[in-house]
Protein backbone atom coordinates (compact mmCIF):
# COMPACT_ATOMS: atom_id res chain seq x y z
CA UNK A 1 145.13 45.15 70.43
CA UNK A 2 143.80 48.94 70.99
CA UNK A 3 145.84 51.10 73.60
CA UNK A 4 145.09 54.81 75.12
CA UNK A 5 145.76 56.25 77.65
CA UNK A 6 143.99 59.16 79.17
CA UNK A 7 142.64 61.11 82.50
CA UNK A 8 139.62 60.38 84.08
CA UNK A 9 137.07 63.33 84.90
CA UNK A 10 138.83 63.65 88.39
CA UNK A 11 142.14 63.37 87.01
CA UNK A 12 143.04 60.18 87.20
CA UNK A 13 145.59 58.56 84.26
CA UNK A 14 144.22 55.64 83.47
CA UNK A 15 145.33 53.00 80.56
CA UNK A 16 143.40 50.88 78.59
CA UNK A 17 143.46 48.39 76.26
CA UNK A 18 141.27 45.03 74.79
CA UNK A 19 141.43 41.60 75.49
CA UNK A 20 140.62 39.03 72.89
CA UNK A 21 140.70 35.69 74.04
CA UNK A 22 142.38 33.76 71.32
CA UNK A 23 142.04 30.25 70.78
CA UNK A 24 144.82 28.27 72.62
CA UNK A 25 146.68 25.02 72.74
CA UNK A 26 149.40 23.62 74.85
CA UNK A 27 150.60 21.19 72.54
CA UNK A 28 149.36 19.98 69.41
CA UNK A 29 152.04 16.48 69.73
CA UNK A 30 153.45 14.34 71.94
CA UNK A 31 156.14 15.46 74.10
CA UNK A 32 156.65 12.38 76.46
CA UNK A 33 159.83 10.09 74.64
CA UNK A 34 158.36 7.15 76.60
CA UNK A 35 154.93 5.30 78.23
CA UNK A 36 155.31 4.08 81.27
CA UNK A 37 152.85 3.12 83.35
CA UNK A 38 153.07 4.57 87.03
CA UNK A 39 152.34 3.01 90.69
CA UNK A 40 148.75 4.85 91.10
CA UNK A 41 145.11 4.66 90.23
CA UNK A 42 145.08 7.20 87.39
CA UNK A 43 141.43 8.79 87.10
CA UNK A 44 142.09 9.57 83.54
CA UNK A 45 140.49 8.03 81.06
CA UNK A 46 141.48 8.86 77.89
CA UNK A 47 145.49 7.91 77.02
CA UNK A 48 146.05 11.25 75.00
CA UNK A 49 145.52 14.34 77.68
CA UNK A 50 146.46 16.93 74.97
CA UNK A 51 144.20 19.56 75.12
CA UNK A 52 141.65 19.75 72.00
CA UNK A 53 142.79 22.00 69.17
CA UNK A 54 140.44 24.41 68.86
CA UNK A 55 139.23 24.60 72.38
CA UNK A 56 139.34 28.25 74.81
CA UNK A 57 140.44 28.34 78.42
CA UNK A 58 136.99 28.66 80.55
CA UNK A 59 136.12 32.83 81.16
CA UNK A 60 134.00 34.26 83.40
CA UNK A 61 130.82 34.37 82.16
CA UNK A 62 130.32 37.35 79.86
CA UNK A 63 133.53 37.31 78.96
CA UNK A 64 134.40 34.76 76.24
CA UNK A 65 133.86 37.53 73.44
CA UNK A 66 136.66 39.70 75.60
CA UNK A 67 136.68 43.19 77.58
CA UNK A 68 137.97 46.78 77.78
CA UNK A 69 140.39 46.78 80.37
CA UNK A 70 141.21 49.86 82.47
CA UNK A 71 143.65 49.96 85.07
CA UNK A 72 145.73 52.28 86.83
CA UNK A 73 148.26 52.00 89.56
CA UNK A 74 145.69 51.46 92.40
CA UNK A 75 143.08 49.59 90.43
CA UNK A 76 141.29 47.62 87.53
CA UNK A 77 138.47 47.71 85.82
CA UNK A 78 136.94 45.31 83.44
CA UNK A 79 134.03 46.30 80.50
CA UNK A 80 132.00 43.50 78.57
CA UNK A 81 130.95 43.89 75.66
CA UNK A 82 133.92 45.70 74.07
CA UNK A 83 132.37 49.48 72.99
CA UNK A 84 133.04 49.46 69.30
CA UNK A 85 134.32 53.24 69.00
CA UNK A 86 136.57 52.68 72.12
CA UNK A 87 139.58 53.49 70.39
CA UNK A 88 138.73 56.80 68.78
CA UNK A 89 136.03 57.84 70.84
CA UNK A 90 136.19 61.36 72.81
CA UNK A 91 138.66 60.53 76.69
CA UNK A 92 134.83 61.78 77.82
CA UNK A 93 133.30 58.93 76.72
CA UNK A 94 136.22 56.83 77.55
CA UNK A 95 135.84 57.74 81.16
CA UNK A 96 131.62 56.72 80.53
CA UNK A 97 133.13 53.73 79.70
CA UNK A 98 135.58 53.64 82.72
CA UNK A 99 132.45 54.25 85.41
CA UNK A 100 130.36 51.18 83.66
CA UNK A 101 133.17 49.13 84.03
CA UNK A 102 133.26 45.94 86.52
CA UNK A 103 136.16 46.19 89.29
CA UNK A 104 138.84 43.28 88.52
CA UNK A 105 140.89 41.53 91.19
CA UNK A 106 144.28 41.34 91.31
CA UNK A 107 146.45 38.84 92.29
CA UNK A 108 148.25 39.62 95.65
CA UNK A 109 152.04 40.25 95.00
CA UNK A 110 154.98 40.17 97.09
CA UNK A 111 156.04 43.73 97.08
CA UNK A 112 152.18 44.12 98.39
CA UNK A 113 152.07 41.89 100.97
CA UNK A 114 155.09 43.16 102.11
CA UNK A 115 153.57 46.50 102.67
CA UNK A 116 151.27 44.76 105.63
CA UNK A 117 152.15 45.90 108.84
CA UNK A 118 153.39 42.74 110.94
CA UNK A 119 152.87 41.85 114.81
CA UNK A 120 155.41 40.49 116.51
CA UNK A 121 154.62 38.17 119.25
């Protein structure tokens, strides 16, 4: 995995870096010590429910071959395909790079939430 950081043509310090999505697996055995059967209608169909070897978690679409991720402390950015000279390229070019990017969402966090104003009834 690449890194840089760098300033943006109005300033802004950005970082960025490339996400590979790597094939995963939970578990390759069986953890459970014992089968027992359980009260409900299980929907399952198959008795072993570990997850194929080999097999990556579902992307977004475009995505599955990885991204150029920019972010800074206000936002992020997302770039698909992965440029191939982002990691020695001119910070010029990395800010091209930066403006053709996709925003990202992030996930809400506590210390954000608690920076909305509250009305008391």
């Amino acid at each position: 995995m690449g890194y840089r950081v760098f300033r943006d043509s109005q300033g802004t310090e950005w970082q960025a870096w490339d996400v590979v999505p790597q094939l995963n697996e939970r578990r390759e055995i069986e953890r459970r010590v014992s089968m027992t059967p359980v009260e409900h209608a299980d929907r399952r169909r198959d008795p072993d429910r570990r997850v194929i070897k080999g097999r990556r978690p579902m992307l977004t679409s475009g995505l599955d071959g990885g991204w150029l991720c920019f972010e800074n402390s206000r936002e992020k950015r997302r770039l698909s395909p992965i440029p191939k000279d982002w990691t020695r390229c001119s910070s010029e070019e990395l800010d091209r790079y930066l403006q053709l990017a996709k925003l990202a969402h992030r996930p809400s966090t506590a210390a954000q939430l608690s920076d909305i104003p509250r009305t008391h009834p």
